[in-house]
Protein backbone atom coordinates (compact mmCIF):
# COMPACT_ATOMS: atom_id res chain seq x y z
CA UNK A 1 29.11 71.68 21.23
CA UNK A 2 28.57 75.42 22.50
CA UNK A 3 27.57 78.09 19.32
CA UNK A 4 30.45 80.14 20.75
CA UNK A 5 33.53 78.28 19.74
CA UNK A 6 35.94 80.21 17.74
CA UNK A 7 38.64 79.39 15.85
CA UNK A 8 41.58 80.81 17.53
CA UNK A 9 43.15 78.25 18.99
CA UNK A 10 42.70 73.81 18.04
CA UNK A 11 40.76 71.87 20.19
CA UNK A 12 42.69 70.15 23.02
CA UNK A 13 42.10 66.31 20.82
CA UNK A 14 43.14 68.09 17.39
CA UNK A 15 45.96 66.03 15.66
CA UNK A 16 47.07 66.40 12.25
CA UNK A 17 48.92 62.96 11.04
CA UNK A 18 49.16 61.45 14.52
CA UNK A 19 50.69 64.79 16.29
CA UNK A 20 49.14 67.45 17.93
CA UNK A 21 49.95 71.24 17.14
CA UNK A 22 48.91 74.01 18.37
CA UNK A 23 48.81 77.27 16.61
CA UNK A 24 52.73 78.26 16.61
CA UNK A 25 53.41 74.96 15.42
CA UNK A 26 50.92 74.33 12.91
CA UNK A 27 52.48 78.06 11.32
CA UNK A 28 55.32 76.50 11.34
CA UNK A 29 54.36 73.19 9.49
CA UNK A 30 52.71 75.00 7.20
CA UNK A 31 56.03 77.22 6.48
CA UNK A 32 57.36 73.35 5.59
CA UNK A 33 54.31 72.39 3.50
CA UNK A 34 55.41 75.16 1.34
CA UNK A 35 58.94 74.94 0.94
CA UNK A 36 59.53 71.40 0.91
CA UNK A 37 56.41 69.95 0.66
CA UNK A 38 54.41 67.83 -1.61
CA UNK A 39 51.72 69.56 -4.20
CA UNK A 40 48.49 68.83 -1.79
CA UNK A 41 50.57 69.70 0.78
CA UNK A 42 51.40 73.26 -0.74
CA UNK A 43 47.66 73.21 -1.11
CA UNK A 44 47.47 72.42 2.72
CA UNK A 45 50.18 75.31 3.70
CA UNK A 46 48.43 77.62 2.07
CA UNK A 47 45.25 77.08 3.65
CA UNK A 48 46.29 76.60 7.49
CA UNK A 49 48.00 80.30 6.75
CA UNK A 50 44.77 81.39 6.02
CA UNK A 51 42.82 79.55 8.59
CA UNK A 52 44.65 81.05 11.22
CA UNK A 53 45.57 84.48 9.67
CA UNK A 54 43.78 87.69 11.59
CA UNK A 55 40.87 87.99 8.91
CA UNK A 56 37.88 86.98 9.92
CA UNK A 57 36.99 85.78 6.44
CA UNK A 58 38.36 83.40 3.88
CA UNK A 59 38.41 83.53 0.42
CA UNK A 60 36.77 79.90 -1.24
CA UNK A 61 36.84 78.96 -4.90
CA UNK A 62 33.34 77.57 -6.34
CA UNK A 63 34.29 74.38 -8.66
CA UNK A 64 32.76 75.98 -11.84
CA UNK A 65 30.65 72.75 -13.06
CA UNK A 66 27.82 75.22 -13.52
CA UNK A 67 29.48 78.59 -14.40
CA UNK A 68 33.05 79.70 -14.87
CA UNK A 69 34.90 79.20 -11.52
CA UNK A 70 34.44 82.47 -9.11
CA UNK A 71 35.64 83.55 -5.48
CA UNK A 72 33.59 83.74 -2.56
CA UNK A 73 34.52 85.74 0.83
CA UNK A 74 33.37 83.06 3.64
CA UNK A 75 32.95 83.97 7.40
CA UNK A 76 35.57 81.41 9.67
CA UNK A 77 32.87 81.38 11.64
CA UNK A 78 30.60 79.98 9.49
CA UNK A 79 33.08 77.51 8.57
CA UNK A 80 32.85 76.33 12.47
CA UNK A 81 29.14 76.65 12.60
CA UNK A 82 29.25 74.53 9.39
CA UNK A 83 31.97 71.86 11.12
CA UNK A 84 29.62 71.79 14.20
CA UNK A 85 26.74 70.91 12.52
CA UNK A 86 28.29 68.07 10.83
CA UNK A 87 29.55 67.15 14.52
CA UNK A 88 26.24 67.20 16.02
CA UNK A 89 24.59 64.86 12.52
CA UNK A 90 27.19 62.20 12.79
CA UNK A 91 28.01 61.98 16.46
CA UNK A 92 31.61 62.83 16.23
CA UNK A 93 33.40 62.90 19.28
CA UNK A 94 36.87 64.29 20.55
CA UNK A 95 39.57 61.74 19.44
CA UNK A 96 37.54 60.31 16.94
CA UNK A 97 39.56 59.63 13.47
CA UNK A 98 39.34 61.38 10.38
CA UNK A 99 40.64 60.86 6.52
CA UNK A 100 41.20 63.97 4.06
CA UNK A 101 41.91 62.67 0.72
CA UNK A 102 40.48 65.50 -1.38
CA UNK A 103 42.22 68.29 -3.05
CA UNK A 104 42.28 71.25 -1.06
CA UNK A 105 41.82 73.76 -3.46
CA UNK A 106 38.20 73.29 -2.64
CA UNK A 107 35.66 73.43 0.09
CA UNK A 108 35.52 69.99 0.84
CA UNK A 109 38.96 68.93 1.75
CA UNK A 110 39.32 72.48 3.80
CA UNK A 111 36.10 71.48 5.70
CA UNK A 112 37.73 68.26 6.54
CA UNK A 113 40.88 70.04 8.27
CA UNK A 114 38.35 72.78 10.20
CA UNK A 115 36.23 69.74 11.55
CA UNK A 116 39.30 68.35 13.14
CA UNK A 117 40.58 71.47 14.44
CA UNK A 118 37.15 72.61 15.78
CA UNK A 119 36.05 68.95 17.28
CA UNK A 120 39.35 67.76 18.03
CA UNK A 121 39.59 64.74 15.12
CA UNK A 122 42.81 63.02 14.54
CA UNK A 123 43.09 63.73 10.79
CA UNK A 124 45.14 61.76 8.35
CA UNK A 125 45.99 63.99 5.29
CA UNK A 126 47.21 61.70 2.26
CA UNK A 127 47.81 62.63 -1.19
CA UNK A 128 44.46 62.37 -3.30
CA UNK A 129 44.39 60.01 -6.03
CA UNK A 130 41.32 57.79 -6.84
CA UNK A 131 41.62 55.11 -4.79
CA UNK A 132 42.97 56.75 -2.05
CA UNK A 133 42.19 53.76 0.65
CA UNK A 134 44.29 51.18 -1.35
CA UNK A 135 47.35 52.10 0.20
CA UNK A 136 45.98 52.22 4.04
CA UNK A 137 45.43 49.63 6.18
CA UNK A 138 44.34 52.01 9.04
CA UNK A 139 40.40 52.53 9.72
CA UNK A 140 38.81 55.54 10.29
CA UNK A 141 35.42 57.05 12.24
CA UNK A 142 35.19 59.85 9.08
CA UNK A 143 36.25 60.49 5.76
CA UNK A 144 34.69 62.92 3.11
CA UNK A 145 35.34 61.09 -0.99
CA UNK A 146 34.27 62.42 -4.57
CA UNK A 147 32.26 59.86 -6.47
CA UNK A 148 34.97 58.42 -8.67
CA UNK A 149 37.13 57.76 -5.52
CA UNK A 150 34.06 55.85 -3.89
CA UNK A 151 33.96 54.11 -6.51
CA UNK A 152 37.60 52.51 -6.57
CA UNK A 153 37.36 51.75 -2.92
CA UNK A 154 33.90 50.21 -2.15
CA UNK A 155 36.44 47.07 -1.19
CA UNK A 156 37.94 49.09 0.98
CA UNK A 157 34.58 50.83 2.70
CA UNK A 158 35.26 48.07 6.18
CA UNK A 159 37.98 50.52 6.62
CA UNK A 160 35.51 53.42 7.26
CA UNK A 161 32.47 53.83 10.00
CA UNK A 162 31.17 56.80 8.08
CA UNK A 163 31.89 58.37 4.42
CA UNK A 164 30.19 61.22 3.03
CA UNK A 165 30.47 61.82 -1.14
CA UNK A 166 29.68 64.81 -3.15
CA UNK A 167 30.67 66.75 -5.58
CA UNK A 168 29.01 64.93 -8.46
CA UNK A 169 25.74 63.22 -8.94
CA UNK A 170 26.17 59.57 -7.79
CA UNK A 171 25.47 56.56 -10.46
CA UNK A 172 22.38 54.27 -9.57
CA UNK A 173 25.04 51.65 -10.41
CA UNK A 174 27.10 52.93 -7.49
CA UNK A 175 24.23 52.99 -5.36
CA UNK A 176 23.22 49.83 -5.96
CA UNK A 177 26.71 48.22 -4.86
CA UNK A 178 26.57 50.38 -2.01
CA UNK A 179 23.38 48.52 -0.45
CA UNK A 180 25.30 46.40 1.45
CA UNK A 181 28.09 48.46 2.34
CA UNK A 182 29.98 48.24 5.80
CA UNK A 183 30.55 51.40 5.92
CA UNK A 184 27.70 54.30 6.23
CA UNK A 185 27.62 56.54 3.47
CA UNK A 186 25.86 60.12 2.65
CA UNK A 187 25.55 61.45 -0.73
CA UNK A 188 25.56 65.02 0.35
CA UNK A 189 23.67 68.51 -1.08
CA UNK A 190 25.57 71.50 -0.97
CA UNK A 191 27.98 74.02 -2.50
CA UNK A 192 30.75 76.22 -1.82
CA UNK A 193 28.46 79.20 -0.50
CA UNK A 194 26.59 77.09 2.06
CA UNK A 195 29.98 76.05 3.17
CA UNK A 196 30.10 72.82 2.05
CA UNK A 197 26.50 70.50 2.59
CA UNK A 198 23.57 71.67 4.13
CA UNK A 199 21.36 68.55 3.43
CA UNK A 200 22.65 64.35 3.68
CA UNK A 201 20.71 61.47 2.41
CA UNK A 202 21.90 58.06 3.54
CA UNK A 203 22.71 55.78 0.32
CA UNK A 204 21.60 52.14 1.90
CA UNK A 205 18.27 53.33 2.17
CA UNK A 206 15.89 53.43 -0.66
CA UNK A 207 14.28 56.66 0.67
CA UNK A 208 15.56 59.21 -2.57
CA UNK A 209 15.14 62.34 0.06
CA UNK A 210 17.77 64.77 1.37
CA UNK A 211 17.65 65.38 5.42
CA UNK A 212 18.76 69.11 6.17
CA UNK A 213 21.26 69.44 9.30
CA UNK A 214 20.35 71.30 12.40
CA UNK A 215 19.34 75.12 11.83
CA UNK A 216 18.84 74.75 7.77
CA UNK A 217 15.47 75.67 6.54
CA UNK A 218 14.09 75.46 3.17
CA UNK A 219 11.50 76.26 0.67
CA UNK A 220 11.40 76.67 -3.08
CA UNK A 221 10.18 79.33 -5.27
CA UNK A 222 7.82 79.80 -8.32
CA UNK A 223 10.14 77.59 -10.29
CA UNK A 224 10.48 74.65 -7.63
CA UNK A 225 14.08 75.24 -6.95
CA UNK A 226 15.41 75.17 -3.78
CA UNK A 227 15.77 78.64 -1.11
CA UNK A 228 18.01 77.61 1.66
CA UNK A 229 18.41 79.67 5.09
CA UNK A 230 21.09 78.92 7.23
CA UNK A 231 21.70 81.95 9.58
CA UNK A 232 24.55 79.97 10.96
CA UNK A 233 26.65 79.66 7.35
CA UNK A 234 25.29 82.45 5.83
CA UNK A 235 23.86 85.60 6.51
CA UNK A 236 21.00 85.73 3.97
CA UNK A 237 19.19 83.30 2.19
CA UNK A 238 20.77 81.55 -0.86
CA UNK A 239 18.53 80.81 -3.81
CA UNK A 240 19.37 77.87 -6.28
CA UNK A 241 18.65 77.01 -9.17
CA UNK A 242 18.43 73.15 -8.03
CA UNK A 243 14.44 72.28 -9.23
CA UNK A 244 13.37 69.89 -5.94
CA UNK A 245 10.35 68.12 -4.48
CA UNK A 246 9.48 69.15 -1.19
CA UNK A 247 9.05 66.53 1.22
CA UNK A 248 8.32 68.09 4.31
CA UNK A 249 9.65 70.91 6.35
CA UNK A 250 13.19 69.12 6.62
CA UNK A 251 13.96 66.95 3.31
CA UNK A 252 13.21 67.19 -0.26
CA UNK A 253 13.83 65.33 -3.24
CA UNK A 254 16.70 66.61 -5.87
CA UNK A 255 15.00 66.87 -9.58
CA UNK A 256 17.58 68.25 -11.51
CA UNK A 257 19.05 72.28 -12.70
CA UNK A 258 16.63 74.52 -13.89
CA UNK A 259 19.53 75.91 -15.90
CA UNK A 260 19.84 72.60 -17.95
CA UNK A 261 15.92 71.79 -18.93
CA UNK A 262 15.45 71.16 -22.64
CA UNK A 263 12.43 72.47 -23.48
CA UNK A 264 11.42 70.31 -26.63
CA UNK A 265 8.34 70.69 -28.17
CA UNK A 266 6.78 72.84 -25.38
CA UNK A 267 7.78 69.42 -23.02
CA UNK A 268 10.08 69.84 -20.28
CA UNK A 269 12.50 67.38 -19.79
CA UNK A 270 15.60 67.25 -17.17
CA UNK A 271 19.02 65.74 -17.96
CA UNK A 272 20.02 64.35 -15.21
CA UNK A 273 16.27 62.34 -14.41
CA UNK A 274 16.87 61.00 -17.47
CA UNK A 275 20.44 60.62 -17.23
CA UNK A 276 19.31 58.26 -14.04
CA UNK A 277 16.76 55.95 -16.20
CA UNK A 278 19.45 55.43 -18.96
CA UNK A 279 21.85 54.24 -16.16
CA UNK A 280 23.37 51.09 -16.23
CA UNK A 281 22.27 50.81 -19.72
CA UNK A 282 25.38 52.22 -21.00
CA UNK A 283 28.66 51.33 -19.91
CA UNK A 284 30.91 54.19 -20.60
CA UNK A 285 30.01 57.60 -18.86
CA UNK A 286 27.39 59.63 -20.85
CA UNK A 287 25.41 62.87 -20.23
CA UNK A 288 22.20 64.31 -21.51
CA UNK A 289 22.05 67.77 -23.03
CA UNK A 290 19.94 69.51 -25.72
CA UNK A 291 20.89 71.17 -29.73
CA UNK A 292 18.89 73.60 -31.03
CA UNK A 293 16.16 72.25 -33.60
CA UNK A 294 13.51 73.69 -36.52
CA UNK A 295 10.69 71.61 -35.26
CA UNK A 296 10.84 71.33 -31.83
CA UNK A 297 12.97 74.16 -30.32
CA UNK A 298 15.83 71.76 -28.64
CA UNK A 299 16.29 68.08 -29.12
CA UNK A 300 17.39 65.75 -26.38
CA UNK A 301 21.54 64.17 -27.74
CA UNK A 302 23.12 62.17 -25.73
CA UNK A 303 27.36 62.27 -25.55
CA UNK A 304 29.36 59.17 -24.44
CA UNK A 305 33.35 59.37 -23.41
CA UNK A 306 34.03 56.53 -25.71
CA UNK A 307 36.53 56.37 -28.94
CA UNK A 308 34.59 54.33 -30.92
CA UNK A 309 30.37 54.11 -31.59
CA UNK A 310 28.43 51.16 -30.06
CA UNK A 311 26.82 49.24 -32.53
CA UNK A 312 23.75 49.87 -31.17
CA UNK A 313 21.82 51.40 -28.45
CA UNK A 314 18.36 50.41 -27.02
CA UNK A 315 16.34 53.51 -25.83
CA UNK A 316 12.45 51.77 -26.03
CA UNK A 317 12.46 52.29 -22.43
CA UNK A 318 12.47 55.97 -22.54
CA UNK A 319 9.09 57.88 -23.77
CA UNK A 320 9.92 58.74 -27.73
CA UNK A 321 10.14 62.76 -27.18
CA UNK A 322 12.90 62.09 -24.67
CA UNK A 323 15.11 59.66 -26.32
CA UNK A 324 18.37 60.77 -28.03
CA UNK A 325 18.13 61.99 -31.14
CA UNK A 326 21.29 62.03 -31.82
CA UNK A 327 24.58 60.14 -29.96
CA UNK A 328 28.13 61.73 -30.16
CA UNK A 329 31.34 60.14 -29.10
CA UNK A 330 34.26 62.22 -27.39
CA UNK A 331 37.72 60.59 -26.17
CA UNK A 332 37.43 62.11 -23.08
CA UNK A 333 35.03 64.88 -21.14
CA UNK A 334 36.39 67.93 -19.47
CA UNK A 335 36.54 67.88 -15.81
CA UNK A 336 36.61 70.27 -13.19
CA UNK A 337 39.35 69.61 -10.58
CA UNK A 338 36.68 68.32 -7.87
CA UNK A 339 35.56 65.52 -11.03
CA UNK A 340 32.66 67.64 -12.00
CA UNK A 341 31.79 66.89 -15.82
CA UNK A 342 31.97 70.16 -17.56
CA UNK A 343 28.81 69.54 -19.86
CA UNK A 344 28.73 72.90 -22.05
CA UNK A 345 32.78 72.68 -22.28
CA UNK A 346 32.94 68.85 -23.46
CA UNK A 347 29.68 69.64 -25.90
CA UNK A 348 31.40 72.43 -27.50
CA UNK A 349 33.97 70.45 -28.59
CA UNK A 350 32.11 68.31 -30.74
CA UNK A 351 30.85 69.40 -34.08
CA UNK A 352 27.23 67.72 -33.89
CA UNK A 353 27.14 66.20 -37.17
CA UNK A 354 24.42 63.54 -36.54
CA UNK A 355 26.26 60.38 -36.19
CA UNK A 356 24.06 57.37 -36.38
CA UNK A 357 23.36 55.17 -33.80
C-alpha cells in the first residue's frame, strides 16, 4: 500500500459492525457512542473524535506495568505507517474481517480501528471481557487478544485465520496448547511509543526469536537492551530497557528488563527467565522479584496469587542461588487495565515476613 496514505478520509472497504461510514457519519456515531452508548463504546466515541479531529497528533496512554502510567503525543501518521506495516506482514487485504475486543483506552484496541479504516477491514467491535469469542459464532481474517483472553478461547481459535497477543509475557503452558492451534498466532514486541509492535514471533514454531516488520531496525547497547529505529513510527530512535539476544540484523531473542535484575551475590539473575523455568510447576500465577538481604545484596522471593500456602514446593530444578528464598501468598495481584501484573504494587502490599515453604 502507497507510504502516502493519510488519514482523512476511510478506505472505500472500511466497515465498522457490518456498515460502512464515512467521515460525517462516523462523527456522528461517535456523538451516539457517547450519549447512549455502552462503556467501551464511550471509549470508542472518544477516540474516533480524536482520530478524525484537525490535529495531526494524538495523545496515547502507556499501560504503566513498568512505571506509573504517562501520556505520549503520537503522529496519526505514524499510526498509519504503523497499520500499514502490519498490512504488508500479514497479507491483509481490502474486505478482509477484523475483531476488536480490547479496551480502547489503550494502543492496541485503537490500532485495531486505524487498521480497518486505513486498509479497509470490516471490523467487529464487541464489548471486551475474557473470553470474548464465546459469544460469536462468526470467523474472522484478524483479531488482536491479551494473554488471559487467549487463554479462555483457544476452543474457539477455528474461528480466527490470524490472532496476534501482547500485552503480557505469554505462559510456556499457553504456548504449549497453542502448538496445534488452527488459528495462527503472534506473540508480539512492542509498546505504546513504537505505536503498538514493532517485532512478531509466530507461537507454533519452536524458534524463541522476534521478526521485526518492514522498515524497523535494531541494535542494543552496552547493557544488551534493545535500540529500535523506526523512521516510519517515530522520529528518533527509542531505547529500552528490554535486555535481548541479537539474532541477526532482523530478530532477536527477548531476555528479560534490565530494570528488574536481582543482583544477588554479585550473580545476575532475571525474573522473568526464571519465571519461564518455574512454569507449569506451579499452578496459580506467580512472579519472581528480589528483597533486600545482609549477605547477598537481594535475594530471589517468589509471590503466588493464592489464599492459602502449598504444602510444598519443589525448586531442585533451579541452580541453589536462584531458587526462592522465601514464598509469599497474596489474594489477588494488582493489574493494570491491559492485564499487566503490577509487580512493585502487588509486592508492596505484603509485609515479607518469611513464610515457610
Amino acid at each position: 500500500m502507497s507510504r502516502n496514505t493519510t488519514y482523512n478520509q476511510p478506505h472505500s472497504a472500511f466497515k465498522l459492525n457490518g456498515v460502512f461510514y464515512n467521515n460525517s457519519e462516523l462523527s456522528t456515531l461517535a456523538d451516539q457512542y457517547l450519549k447512549i452508548g455502552a462503556g467501551f463504546q464511550n471509549s470508542l466515541g472518544r477516540f474516533i473524535h480524536q482520530w478524525m479531529d484537525s490535529n495531526s497528533d494524538i495523545s496515547l496512554q502507556t499501560s504503566g506495568s513498568t512505571g506509573p502510567p504517562k501520556t505520549v503525543l503520537m503522529s496519526k501518521h505514524a499510526m498509519v505507517n504503523s497499520a500499514i506495516a502490519t498490512g504488508d506482514y500479514f497479507k491483509l487485504k481490502p474486505g478482509d474481517s477484523a475483531l476488536s475486543c480490547l479496551l480502547y483506552e489503550f494502543i492496541a484496541a485503537k490500532m485495531m480501528f486505524v487498521r480497518a479504516y486505513v486498509l479497509g477491514l470490516e471490523l467487529d467491535v464487541v464489548e471486551p471481557n475474557s473470553n470474548p469469542l464465546e459469544a460469536l459464532t462468526k470467523s474472522y481474517d484478524f483479531c488482536a487478544m491479551v494473554p488471559l483472553q487467549l487463554e479462555n478461547s483457544i476452543q474457539h481459535l477455528h474461528q480466527i485465520k490470524t490472532l496476534i497477543v501482547g500485552g503480557a509475557t505469554l505462559s510456556n503452558t499457553l504456548r504449549i496448547k497453542l502448538k496445534n492451534s488452527p488459528a495462527n498466532c503472534y506473540e508480539t514486541f512492542g509498546m505504546t511509543e513504537t505505536v503498538s509492535h514493532i517485532a512478531v514471533k509466530k507461537i507454533s514454531n519452536s524458534s524463541s526469536f522476534f521478526e521485526v516488520l518492514p522498515s524497523v531496525s535494531i541494535q542494543v547497547d552496552s547493557r544488551n537492551c534493545l535500540s529500535i529505529e523506526a523512521p516510519n513510527l517515530v522520529s528518533t530512535p527509542i531505547q529500552t530497557n528490554d535486555i535481548v539476544k541479537l539474532i541477526s540484523k532482523t530478530s532477536f531473542e527477548w531476555i528479560g528488563r534490565y530494570d528488574t535484575i536481582i543482583n544477588s551475590g554479585g550473580i545476575k539473575i532475571s525474573p522473568e527467565q526464571l519465571e519461564q523455568q518455574l512454569d507449569g510447576f506451579i499452578e496459580s500465577r506467580f512472579f519472581i522479584t528480589s528483597q533486600k538481604d545482609d549477605t547477598l545484596g537481594e535475594v530471589v522471593v517468589m509471590v503466588i496469587e493464592r489464599s492459602s500456602p502449598y504444602d510444598t514446593l519443589n525448586f531442585e530444578a533451579i541452580a541453589p542461588l536462584k531458587r526462592p528464598k522465601h514464598v509469599y501468598y497474596i489474594d489477588q495481584f494488582k493489574e493494570t487495565l491491559s492485564g499487566k501484573i503490577k509487580r512493585q504494587e502487588t509486592f508492596n502490599q505484603i509485609k515479607p515476613a518469611s513464610p515457610p515453604y
